[in-house]
C-alpha atoms as a PDB file:
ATOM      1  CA  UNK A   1     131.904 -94.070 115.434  1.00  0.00           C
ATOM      2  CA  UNK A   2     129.689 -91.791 113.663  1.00  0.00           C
ATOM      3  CA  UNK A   3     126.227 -90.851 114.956  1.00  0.00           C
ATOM      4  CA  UNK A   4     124.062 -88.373 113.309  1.00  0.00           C
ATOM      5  CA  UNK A   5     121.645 -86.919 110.868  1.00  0.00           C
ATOM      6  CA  UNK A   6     122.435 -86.683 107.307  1.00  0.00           C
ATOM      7  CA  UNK A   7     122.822 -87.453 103.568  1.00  0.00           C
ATOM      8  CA  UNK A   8     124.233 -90.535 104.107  1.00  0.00           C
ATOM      9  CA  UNK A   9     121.452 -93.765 104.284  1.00  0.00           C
ATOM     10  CA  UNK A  10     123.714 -96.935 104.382  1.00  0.00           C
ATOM     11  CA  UNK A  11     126.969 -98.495 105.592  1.00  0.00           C
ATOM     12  CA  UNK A  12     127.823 -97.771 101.376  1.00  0.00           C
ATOM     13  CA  UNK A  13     127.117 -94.246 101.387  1.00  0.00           C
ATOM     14  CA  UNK A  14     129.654 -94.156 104.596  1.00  0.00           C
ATOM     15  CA  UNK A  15     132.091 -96.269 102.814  1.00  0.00           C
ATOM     16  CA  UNK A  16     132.020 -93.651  99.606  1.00  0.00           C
ATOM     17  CA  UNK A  17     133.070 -90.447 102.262  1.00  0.00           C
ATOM     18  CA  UNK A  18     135.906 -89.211 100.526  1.00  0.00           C
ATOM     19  CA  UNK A  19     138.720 -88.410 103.612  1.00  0.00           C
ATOM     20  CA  UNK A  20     141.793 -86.688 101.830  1.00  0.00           C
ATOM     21  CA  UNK A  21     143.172 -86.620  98.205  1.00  0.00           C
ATOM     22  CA  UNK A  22     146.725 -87.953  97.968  1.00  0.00           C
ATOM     23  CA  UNK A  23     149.227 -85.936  96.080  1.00  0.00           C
ATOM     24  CA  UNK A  24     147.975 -87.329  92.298  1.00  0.00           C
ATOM     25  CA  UNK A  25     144.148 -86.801  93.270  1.00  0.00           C
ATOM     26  CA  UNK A  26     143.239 -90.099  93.774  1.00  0.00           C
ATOM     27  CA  UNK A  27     140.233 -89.857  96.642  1.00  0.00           C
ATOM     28  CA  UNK A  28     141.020 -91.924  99.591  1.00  0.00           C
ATOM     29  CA  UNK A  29     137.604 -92.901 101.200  1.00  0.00           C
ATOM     30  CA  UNK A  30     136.524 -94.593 104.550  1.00  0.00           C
ATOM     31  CA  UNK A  31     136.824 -98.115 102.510  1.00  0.00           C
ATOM     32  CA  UNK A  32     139.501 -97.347 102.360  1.00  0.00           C
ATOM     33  CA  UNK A  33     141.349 -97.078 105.840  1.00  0.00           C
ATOM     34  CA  UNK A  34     139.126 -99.247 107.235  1.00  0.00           C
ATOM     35  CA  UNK A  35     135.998-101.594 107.472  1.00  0.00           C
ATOM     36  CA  UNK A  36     132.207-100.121 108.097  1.00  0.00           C
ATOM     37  CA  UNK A  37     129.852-101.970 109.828  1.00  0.00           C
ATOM     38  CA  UNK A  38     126.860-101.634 112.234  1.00  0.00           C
ATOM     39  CA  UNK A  39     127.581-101.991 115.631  1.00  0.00           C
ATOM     40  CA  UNK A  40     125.971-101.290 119.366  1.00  0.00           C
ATOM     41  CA  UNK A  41     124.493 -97.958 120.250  1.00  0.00           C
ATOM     42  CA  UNK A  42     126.752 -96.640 123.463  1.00  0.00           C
ATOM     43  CA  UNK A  43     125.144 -96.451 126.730  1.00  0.00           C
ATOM     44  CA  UNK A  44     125.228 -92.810 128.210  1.00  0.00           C
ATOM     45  CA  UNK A  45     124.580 -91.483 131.198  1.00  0.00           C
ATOM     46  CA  UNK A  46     124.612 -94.071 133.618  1.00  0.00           C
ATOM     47  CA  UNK A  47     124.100 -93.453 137.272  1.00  0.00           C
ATOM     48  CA  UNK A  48     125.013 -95.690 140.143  1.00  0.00           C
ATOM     49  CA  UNK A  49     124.035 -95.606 143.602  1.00  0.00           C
ATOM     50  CA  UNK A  50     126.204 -96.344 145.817  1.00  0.00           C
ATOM     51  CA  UNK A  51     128.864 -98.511 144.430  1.00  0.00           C
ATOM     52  CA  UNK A  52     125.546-101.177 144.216  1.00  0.00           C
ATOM     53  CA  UNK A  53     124.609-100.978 140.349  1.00  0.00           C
ATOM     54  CA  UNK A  54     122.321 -99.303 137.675  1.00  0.00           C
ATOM     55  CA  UNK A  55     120.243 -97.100 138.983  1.00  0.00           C
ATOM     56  CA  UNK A  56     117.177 -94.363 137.292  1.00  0.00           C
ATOM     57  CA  UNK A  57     118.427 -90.639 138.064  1.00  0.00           C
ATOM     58  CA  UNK A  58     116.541 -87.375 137.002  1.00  0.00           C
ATOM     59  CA  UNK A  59     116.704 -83.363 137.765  1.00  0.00           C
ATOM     60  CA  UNK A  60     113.537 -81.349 138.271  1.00  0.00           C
ATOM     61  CA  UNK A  61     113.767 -77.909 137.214  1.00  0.00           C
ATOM     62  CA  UNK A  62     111.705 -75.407 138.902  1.00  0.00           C
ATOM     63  CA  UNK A  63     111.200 -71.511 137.974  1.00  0.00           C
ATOM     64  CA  UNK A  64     111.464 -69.246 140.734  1.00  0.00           C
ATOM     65  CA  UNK A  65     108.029 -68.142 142.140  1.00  0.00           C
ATOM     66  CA  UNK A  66     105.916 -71.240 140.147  1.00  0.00           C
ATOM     67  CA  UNK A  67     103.959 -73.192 142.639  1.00  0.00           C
ATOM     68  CA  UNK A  68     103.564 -76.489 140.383  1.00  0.00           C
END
């Protein structure tokens, strides 16, 4: 999985990342090793309450002496 900011603007520009070079030079690129495709974004951060399912969780941050 890659997930990130960067040069790369397609599933062909990932393809074309260039891994290792094997002992003659030749480039051996994520084509190669393997297939590149889109795929679901990874839920993070999920809270349960109480063994009963999904549920919305948050943290309030306070400085010490603010009154609001």
């Amino acid at each position: 999985m890659i997930r990130g900011r960067g040069y790369a603007r397609s599933l062909h520009d990932i393809e074309e990342i260039v891994l290792v070079a094997s002992e003659d030079g030749t480039p051996i690129r994520i084509r190669d090793v393997g297939q590149v495709v889109f795929g679901p974004d990874i839920r993070r951060g999920v809270a349960d309450l109480d063994g009963t399912g999904d549920a919305v969780s948050g943290i309030v941050i306070m400085r010490q002496g603010e009154t609001r």
